[in-house]
Protein backbone atom coordinates (compact mmCIF):
# COMPACT_ATOMS: atom_id res chain seq x y z
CA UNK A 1 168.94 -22.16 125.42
CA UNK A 2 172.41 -21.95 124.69
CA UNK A 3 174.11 -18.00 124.57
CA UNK A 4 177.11 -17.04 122.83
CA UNK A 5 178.80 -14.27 123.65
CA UNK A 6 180.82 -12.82 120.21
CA UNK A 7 183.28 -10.06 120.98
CA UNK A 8 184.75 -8.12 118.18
CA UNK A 9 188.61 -6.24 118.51
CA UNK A 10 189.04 -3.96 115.72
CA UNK A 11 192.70 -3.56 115.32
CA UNK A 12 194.77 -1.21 112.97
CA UNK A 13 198.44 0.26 112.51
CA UNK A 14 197.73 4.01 112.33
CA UNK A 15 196.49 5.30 116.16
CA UNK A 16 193.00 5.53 115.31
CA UNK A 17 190.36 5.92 117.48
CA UNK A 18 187.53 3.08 118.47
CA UNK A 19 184.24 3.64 116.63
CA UNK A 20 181.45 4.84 119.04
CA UNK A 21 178.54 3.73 119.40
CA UNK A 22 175.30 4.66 117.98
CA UNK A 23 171.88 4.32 118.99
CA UNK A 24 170.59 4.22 115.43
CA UNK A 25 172.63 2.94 112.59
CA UNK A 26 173.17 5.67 109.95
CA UNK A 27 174.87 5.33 106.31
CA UNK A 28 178.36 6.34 105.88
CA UNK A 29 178.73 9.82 105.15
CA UNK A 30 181.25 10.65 102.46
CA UNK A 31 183.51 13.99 103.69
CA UNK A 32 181.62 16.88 102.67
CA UNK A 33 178.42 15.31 103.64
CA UNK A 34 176.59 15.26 100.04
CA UNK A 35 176.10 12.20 98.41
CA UNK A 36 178.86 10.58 96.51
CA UNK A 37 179.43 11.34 92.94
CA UNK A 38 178.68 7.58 91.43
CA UNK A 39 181.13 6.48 88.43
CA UNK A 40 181.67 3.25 87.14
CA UNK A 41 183.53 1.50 89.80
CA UNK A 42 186.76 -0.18 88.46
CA UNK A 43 186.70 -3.03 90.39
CA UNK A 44 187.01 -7.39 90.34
CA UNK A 45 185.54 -9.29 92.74
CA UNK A 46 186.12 -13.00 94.06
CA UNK A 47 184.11 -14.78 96.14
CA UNK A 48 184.45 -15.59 99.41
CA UNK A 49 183.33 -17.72 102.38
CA UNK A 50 182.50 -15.50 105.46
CA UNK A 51 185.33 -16.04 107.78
CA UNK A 52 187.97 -16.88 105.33
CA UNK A 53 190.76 -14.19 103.83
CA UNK A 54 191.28 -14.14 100.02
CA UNK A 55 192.25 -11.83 97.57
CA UNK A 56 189.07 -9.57 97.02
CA UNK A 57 189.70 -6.57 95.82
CA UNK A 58 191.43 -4.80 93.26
CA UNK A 59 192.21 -1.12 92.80
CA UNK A 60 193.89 0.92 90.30
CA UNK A 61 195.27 4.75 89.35
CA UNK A 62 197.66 5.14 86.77
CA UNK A 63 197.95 2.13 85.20
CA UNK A 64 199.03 0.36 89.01
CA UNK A 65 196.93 -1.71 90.69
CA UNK A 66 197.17 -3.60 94.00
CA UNK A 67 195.10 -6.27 95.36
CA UNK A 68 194.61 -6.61 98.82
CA UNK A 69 192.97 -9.29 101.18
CA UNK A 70 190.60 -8.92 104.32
CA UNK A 71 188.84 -11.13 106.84
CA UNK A 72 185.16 -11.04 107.35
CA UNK A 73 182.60 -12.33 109.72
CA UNK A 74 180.79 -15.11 110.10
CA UNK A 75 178.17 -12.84 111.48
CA UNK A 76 177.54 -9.88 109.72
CA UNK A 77 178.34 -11.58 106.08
CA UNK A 78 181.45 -9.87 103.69
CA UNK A 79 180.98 -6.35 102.69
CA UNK A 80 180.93 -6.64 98.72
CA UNK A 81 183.41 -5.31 96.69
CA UNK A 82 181.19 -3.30 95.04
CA UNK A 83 180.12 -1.35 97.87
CA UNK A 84 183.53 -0.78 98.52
CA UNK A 85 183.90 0.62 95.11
CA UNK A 86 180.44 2.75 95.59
CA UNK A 87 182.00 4.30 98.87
CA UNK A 88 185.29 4.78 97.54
CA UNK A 89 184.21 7.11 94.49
CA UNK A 90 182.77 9.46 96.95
CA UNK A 91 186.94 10.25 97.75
CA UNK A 92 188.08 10.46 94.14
CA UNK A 93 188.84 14.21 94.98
CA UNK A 94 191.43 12.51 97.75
CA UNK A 95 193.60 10.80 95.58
CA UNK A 96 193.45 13.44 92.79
CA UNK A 97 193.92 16.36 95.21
CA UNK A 98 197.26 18.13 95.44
CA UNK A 99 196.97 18.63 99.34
CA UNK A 100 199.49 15.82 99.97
CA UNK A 101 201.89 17.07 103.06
CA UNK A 102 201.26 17.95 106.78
CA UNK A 103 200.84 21.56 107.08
CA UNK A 104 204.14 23.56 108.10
CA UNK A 105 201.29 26.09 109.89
CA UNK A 106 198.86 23.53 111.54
CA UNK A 107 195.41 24.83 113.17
CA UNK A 108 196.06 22.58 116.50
CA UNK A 109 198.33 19.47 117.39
CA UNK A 110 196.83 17.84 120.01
CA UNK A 111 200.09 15.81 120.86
CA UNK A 112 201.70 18.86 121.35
CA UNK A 113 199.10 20.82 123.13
CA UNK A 114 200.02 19.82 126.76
CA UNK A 115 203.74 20.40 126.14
CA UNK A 116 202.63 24.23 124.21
CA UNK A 117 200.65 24.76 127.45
CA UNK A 118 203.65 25.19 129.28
CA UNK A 119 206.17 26.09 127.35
CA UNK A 120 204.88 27.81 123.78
CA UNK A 121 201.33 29.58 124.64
CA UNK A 122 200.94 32.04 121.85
CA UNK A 123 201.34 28.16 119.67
CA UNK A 124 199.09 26.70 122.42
CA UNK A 125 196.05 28.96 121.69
CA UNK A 126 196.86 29.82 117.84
CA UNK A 127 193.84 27.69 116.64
CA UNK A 128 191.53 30.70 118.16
CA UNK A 129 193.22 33.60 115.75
CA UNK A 130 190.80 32.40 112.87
CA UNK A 131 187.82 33.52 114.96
CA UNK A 132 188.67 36.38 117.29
CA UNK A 133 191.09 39.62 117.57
CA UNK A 134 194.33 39.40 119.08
CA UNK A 135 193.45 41.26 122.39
CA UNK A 136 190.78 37.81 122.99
CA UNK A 137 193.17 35.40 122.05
CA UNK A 138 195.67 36.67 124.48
CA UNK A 139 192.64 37.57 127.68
CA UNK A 140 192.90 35.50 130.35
CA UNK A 141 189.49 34.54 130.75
CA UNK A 142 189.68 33.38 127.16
CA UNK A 143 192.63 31.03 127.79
CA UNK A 144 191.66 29.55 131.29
CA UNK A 145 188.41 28.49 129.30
CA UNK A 146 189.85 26.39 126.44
CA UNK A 147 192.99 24.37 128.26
CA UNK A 148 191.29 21.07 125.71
CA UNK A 149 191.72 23.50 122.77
CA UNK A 150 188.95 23.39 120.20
CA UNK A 151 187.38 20.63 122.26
CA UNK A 152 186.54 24.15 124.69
CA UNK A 153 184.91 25.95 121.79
CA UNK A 154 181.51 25.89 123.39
CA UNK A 155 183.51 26.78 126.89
CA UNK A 156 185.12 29.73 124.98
CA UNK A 157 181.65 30.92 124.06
CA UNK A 158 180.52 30.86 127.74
CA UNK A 159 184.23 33.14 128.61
CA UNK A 160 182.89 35.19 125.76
CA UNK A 161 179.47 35.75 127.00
CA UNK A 162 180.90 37.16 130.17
CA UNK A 163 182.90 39.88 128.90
CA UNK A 164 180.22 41.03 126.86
CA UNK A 165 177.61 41.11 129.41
CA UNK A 166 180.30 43.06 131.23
CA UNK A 167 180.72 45.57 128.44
CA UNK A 168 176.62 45.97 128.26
CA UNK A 169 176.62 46.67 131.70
CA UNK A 170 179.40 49.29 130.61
CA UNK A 171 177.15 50.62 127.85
CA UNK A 172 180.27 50.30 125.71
CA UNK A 173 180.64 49.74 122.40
CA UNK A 174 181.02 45.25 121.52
CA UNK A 175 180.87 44.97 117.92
CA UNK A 176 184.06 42.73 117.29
CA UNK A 177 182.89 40.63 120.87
CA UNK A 178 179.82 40.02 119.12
CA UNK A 179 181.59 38.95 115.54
CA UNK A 180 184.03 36.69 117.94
CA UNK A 181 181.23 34.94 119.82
CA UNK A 182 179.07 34.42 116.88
CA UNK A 183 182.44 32.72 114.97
CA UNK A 184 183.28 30.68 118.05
CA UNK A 185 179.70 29.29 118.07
CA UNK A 186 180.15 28.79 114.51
CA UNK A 187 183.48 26.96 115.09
CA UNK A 188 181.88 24.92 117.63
CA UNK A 189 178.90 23.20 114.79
CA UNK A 190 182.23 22.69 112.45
CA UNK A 191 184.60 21.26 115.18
CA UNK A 192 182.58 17.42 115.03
CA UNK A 193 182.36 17.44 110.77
CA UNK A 194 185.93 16.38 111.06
CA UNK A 195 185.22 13.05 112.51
CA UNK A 196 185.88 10.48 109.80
CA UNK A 197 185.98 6.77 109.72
CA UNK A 198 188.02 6.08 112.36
CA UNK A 199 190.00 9.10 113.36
CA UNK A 200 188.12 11.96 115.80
CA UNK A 201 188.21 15.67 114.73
CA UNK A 202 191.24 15.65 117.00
CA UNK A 203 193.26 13.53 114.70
CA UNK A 204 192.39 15.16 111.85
CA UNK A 205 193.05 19.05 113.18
CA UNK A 206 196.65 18.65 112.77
CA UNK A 207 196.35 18.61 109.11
CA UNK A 208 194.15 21.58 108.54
CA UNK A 209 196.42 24.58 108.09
CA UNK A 210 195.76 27.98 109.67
CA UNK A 211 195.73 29.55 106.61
CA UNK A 212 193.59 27.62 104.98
CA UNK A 213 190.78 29.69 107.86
CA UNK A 214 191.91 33.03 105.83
CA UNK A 215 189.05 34.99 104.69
CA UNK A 216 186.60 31.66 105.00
CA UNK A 217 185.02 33.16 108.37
CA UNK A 218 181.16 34.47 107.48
CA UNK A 219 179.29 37.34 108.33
CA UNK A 220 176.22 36.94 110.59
CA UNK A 221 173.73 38.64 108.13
CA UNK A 222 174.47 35.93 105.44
CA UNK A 223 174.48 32.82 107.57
CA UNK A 224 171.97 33.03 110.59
CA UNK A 225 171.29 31.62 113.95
CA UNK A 226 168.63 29.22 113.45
CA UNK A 227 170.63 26.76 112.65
CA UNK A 228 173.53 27.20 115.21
CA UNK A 229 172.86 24.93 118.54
CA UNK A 230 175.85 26.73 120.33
CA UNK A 231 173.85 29.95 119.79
CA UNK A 232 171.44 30.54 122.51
CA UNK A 233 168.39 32.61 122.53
CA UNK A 234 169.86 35.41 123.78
CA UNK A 235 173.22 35.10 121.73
CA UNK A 236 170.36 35.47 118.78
CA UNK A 237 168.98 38.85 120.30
CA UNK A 238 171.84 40.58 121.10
CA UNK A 239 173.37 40.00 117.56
CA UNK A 240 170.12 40.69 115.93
CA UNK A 241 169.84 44.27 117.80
CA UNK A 242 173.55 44.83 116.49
CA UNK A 243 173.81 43.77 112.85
CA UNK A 244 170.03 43.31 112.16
CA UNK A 245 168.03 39.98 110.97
CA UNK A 246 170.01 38.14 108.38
CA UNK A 247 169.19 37.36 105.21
CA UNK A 248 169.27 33.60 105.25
CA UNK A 249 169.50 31.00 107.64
CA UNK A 250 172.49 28.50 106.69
CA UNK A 251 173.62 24.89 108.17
CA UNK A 252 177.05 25.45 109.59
CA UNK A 253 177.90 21.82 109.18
CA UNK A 254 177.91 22.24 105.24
CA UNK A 255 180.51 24.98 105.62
CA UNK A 256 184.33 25.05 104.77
CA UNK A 257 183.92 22.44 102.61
CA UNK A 258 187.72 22.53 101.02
CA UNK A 259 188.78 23.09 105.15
CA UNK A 260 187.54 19.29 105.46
CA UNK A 261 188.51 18.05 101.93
CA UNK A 262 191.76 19.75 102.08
CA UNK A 263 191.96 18.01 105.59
CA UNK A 264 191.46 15.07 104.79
CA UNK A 265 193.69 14.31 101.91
CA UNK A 266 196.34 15.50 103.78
CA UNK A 267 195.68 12.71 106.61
CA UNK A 268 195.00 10.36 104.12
CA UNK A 269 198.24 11.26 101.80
CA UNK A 270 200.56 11.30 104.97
CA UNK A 271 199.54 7.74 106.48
CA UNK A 272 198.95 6.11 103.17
CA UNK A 273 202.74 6.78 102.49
CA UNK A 274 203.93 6.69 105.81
CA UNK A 275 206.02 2.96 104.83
CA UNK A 276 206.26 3.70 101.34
CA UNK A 277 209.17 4.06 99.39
CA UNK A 278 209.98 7.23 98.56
CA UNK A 279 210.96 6.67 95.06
CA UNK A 280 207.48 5.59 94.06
CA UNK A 281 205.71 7.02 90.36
CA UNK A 282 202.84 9.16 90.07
CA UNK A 283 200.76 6.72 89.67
CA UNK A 284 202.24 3.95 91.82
CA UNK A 285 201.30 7.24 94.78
CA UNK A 286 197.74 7.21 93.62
CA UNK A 287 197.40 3.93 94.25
CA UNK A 288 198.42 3.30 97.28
CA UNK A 289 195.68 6.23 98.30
CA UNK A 290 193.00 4.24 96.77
CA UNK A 291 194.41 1.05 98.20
CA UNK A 292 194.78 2.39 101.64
CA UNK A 293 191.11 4.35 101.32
CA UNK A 294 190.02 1.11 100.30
CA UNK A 295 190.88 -1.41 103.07
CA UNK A 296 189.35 1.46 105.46
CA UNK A 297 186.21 1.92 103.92
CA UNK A 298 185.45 -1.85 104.05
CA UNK A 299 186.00 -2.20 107.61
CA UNK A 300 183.82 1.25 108.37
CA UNK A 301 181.21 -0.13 106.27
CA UNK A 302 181.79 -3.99 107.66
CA UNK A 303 181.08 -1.92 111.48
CA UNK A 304 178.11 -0.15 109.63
CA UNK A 305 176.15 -3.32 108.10
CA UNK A 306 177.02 -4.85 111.91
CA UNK A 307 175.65 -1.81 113.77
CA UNK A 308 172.53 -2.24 111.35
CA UNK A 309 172.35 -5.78 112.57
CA UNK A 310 172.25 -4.84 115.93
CA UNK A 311 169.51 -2.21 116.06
CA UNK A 312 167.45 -4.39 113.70
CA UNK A 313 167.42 -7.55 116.17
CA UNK A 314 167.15 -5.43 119.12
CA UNK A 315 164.09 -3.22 117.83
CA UNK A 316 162.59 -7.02 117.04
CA UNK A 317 163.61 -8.48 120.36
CA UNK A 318 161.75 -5.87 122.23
CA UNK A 319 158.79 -5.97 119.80
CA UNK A 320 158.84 -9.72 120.44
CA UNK A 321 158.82 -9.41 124.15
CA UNK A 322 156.00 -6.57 123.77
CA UNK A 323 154.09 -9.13 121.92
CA UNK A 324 155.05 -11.72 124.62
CA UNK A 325 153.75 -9.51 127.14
CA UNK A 326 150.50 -8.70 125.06
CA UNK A 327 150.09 -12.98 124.65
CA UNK A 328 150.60 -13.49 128.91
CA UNK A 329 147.18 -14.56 129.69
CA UNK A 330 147.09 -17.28 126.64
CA UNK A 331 150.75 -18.75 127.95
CA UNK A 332 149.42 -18.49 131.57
CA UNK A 333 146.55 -20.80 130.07
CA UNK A 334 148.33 -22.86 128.02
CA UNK A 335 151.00 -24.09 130.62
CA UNK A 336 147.83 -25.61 132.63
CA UNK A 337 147.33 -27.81 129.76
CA UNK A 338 149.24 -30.57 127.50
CA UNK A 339 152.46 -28.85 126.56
CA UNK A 340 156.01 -28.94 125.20
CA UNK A 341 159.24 -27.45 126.24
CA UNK A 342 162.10 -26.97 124.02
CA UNK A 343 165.39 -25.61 123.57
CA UNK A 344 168.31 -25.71 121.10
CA UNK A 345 171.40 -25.46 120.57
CA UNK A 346 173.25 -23.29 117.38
CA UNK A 347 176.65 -23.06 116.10
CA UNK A 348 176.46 -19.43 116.28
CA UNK A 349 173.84 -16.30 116.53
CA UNK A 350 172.86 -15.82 113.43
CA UNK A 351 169.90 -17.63 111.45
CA UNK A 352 171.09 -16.44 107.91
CA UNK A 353 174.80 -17.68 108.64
CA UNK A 354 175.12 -20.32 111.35
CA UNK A 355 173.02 -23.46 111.62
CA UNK A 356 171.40 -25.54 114.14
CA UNK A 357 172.57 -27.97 116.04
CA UNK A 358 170.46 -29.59 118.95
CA UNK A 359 166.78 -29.73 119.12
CA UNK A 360 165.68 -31.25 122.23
CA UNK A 361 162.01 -31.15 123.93
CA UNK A 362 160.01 -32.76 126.90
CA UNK A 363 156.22 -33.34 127.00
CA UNK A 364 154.51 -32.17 129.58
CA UNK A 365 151.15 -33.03 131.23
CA UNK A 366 148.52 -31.09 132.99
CA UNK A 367 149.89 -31.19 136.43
CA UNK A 368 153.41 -30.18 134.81
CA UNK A 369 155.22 -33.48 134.51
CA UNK A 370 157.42 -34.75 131.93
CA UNK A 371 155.86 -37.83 129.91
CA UNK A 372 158.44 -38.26 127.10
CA UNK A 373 161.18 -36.30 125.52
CA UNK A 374 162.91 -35.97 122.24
CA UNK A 375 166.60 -35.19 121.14
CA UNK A 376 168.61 -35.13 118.08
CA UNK A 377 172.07 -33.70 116.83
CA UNK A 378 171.93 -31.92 113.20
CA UNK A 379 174.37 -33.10 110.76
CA UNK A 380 175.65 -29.21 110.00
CA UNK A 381 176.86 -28.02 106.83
CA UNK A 382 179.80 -26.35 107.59
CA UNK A 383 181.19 -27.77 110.91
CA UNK A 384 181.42 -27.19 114.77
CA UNK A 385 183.26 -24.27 115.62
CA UNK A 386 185.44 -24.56 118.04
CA UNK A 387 183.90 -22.09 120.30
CA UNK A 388 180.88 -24.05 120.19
CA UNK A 389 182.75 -26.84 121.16
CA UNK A 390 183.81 -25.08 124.38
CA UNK A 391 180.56 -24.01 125.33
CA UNK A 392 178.25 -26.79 124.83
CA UNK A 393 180.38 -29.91 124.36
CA UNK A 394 179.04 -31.10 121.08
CA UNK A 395 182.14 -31.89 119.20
CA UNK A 396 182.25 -32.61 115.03
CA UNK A 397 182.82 -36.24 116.10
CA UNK A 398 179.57 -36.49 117.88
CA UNK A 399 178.11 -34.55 115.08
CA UNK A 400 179.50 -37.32 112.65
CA UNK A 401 178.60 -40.59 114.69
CA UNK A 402 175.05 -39.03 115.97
CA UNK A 403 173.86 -36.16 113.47
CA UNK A 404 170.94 -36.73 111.26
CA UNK A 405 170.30 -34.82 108.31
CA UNK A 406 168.64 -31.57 109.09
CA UNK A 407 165.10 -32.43 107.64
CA UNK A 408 164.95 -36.01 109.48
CA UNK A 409 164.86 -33.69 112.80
CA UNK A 410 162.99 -31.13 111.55
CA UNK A 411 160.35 -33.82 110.72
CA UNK A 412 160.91 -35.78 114.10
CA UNK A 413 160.24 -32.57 115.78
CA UNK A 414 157.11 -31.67 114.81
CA UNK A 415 155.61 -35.14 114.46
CA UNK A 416 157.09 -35.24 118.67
CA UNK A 417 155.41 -31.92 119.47
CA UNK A 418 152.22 -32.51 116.98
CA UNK A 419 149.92 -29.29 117.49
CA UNK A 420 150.70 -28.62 121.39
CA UNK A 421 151.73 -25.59 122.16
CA UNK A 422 155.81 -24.61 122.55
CA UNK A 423 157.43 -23.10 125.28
CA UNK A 424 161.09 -21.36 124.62
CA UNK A 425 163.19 -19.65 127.04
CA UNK A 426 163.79 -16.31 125.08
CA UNK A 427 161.28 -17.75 122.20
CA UNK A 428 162.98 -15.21 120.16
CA UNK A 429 165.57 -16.84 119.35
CA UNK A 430 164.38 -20.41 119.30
CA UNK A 431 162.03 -19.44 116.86
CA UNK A 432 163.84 -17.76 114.13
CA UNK A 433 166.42 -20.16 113.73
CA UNK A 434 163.39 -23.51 113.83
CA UNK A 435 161.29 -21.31 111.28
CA UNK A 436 164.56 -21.29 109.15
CA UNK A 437 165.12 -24.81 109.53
CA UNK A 438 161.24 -25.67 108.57
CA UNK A 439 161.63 -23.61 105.11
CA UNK A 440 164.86 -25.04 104.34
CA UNK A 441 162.98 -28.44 104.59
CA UNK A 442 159.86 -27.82 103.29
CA UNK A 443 158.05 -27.97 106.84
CA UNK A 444 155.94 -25.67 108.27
CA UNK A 445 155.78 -24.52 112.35
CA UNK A 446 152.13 -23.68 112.81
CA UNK A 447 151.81 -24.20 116.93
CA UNK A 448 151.38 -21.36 119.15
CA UNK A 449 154.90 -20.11 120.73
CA UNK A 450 155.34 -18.80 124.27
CA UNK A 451 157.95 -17.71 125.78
CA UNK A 452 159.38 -18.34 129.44
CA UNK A 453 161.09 -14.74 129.73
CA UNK A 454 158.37 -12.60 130.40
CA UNK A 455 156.55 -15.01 132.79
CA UNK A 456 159.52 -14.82 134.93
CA UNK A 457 159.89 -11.13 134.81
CA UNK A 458 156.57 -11.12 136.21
CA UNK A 459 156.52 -14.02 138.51
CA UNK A 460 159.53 -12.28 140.24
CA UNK A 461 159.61 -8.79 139.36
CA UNK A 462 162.83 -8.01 141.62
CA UNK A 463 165.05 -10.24 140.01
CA UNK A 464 168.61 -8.10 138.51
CA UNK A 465 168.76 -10.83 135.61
CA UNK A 466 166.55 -13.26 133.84
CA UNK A 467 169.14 -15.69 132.08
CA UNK A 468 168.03 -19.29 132.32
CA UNK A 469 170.98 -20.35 134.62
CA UNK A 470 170.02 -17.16 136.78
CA UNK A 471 166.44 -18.51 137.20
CA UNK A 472 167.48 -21.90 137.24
CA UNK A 473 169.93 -21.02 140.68
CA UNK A 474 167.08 -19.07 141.63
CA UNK A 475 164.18 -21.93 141.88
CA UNK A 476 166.45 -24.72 142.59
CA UNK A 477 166.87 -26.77 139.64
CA UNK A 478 168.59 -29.91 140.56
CA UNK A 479 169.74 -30.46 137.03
CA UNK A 480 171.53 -26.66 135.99
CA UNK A 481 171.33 -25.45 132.23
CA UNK A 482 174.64 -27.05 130.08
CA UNK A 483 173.94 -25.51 126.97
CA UNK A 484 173.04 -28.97 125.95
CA UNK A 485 169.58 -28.57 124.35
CA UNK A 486 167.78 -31.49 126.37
CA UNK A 487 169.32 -30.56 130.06
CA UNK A 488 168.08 -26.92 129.18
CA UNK A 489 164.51 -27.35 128.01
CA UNK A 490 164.27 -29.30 131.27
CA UNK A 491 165.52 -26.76 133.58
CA UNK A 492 163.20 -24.62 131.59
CA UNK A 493 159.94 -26.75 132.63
CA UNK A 494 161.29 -26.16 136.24
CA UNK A 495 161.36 -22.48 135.93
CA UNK A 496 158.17 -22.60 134.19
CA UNK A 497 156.29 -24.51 136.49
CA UNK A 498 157.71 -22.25 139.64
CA UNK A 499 157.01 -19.46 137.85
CA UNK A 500 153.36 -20.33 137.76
CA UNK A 501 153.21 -21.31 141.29
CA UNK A 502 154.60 -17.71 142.41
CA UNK A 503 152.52 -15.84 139.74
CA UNK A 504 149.37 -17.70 141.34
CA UNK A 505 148.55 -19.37 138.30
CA UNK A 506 147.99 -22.72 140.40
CA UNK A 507 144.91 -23.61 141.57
CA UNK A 508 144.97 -22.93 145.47
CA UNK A 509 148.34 -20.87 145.31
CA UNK A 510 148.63 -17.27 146.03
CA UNK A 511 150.76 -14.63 143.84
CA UNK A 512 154.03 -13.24 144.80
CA UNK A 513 153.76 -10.45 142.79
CA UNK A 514 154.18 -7.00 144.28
CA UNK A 515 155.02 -4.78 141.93
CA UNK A 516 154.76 -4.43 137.59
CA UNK A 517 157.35 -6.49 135.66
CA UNK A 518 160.73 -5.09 134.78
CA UNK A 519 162.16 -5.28 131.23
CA UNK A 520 165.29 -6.61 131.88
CA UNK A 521 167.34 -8.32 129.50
CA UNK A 522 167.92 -11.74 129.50
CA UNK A 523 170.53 -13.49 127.56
């Protein structure tokens, strides 16, 4: 089966950081973490072909509008303009907010921090006044603890923990050590809220201002501990036997909302402007906020609706080779019989947006020779791609001279294969894209499917990868996988057959198997 391998580079102007990876997608959380207020979006909308660029969005403040162009994938599909507009009234306080400028007191600038280390310390460890006396800001302990800055806040609580153990021991009064540790913890649960989009908390730091942290510190009776991870157990006890139980039990991560808001519009004011001219309106301002809030949003939410992708057709893969696994007896059975191999060949990975190209399948007997085969090119829709080219060696001129219309192979297919059961090397794949192919053409696939991956994994447990030219090397096909569909499905029927031999599923051969299959991956 033929594998494509689709990298993405994300690239932008403005020093942000790469987007991390998540096990689980998530939607995109608007600044303050509460839903978005929804308005009526003002937004047009033009169509356009995934892959191409074209004006496709318009926004406006003030009377000014600006139109911008993107590029989408072929993959993932264009995010709409209207979910752009959806996201983007969840910032409205952002370009309406009068928090415009860089701070002239900022919390902490982590481009400056290693240069403050060694030159300006009282700058260097400013960020901790908010959240501790004087005397701890300037303790030792305190400052050999947090050389990262705020990325040490949990570090800082450990320093703190120290001194007031040591005080305990003392029996001496630790009131204010208690307040500081309970703030730092505190700090610590706010410290990853200013992630946004692209930019880490790091990046966005710089722009809140110390004094915005004036008088915005809470009291341990009105917030609680449950809630606070950087709290332990005994952080909990020793505040509770000062102060007493509090009254409620807040989430940390929904305070200093105006901290973050404020933050933010000041990062987004400063590099929305960066290039602009300075003699621009009110309005013309405004807009080039919304138009630079805009452009960002669609490419978060573009990696969002990708990321969802993702974890949707891995969660299926592995149900699919669960079932596959479940289904190895009645594939062990069914490759002693009348059978078919088959592979094909795609012009990309997706079965909503790419097509297929190649079907190709060999009929095999009882005693696992091929009788006949079958092959056809598809007359595609929308092209090779060059990258397809590359890889398989089907070019648009062999798609012109050779293709057939997508229902004459669909039909030649099945009428080949007629109710036999099919064998797939990673059936997953195979299968979604042929099932496509039969709705689109008013066919149905009704045979029983089997797949070639998880027979492997168990013929040879040991194996570090199961990829069809990794199996192929591995049982000595004399005729190695090409990504062309025909010279696959017949390295395939090689596999297949050796796999049965070493599984013992051949009369008079004994198994090879010493240990439970692995789940490794195959591509």
């Amino acid at each position: 089966m033929g594998i494509i391998a689709k990298i993405f580079s994300f690239f932008r102007s403005d020093n942000v950081a790469p987007a991390r990876e998540q096990s689980e997608p998530t939607s995109m959380p608007s600044l303050l973490n509460t839903p978005p207020v929804v308005r009526p979006a003002v937004a047009k909308a033009t169509p356009n072909a995934a892959g191409s660029t074209a004006p496709e969005r318009e926004v406006s403040a003030g009377g000014v509008s600006i139109s911008f162009s993107v590029t989408t994938s072929s993959n993932i599909g264009p995010v709409s303009s209207e979910e752009v507009a959806l996201a983007l009234e969840g910032f409205r306080y952002v370009w309406e907010s009068s928090e415009r400028s860089k701070p002239n007191d900022p919390w902490w600038e982590y481009q400056k921090h290693d240069k403050n280390l060694t030159g300006k310390q009282d700058i260097a460890y400013c960020w901790l006044s908010p959240f501790m006396p004087p005397e701890l800001v300037n303790d030792i302990s305190i400052r050999l603890a947090c050389t990262r800055g705020p990325h040490d806040f949990k570090a800082v609580a450990v320093a703190l923990r120290t001194i007031v153990r040591a005080k305990r021991k003392a029996k001496e009064p630790h009131p204010e050590l208690l307040k500081s540790l309970y703030h730092v913890c505190l700090a610590a649960e706010f410290w990853p809220t200013l992630q946004h989009m692209y930019e880490y908390p790091a990046g966005i730091a710089e722009y809140v201002a110390l004094s915005d942290w004036e008088g915005r510190m809470p009291e341990f009776v009105a917030t609680g501990y449950q809630n606070i991870a950087t709290l332990n157990k005994t952080d909990a006890k020793w505040l509770v036997a000062e102060f007493g139980e509090p009254q409620a039990h807040l989430i940390p991560g929904l305070l200093w909302p105006e901290i973050r808001a404020n933050a933010f519009s000041r990062y987004a004011w400063c590099n929305a402007l960066e290039r602009a001219k300075p003699t621009l309106s009110e309005a013309e301002q405004q807009a080039y906020v919304k138009d630079w809030l805009s452009q960002r949003l669609r490419t978060h939410l573009g990696i969002a609706k990708d990321n969802r992708a993702r974890f949707a057709a891995s969660e299926a893969r592995r149900e699919y080779q669960r079932q596959s696994f479940r289904t190895i007896d009645d594939a062990w059975d069914a490759a002693a019989g009348d059978h078919v191999v088959a592979d094909i060949e795609t012009t990309g990975l997706s079965p909503t947006n790419d097509e297929l190209l190649e079907v190709a399948a060999v009929k095999v007997n009882a005693q696992g020779n091929e009788v006949t085969h079958f092959s056809a090119l598809v007359r595609v829709q929308n092209g090779v791609p060059g990258r397809i080219t590359g890889l398989t060696g089907i070019s648009q001129s062999d798609v012109d001279n050779e293709g057939q219309p997508l229902a004459n192979v669909i039909g030649g297919f099945l009428d080949f294969v007629g109710n036999a059961p099919l064998f797939f090397h990673n059936a997953h794949f195979d299968e979604r894209f042929l099932k496509k192919a039969a709705e689109q053409t008013g066919h149905t696939i009704g045979n029983r499917i089997y797949d070639t991956l998880p027979m492997a994994q168990i013929a040879w447990p040991d194996l570090e990868s199961y990829k069809l030219a990794t199996l192929a090397e591995h049982v000595g096909v004399s005729e190695q996988p090409t990504h062309r569909a025909l010279a696959d499905a017949r390295a395939t029927l090689v596999v297949l057959q050796a796999a049965r031999k070493a599984a013992g599923k051949v009369a008079g051969t004994p198994s090879s198997i010493q240990e439970a299959p692995h789940e490794n991956v195959a591509g």
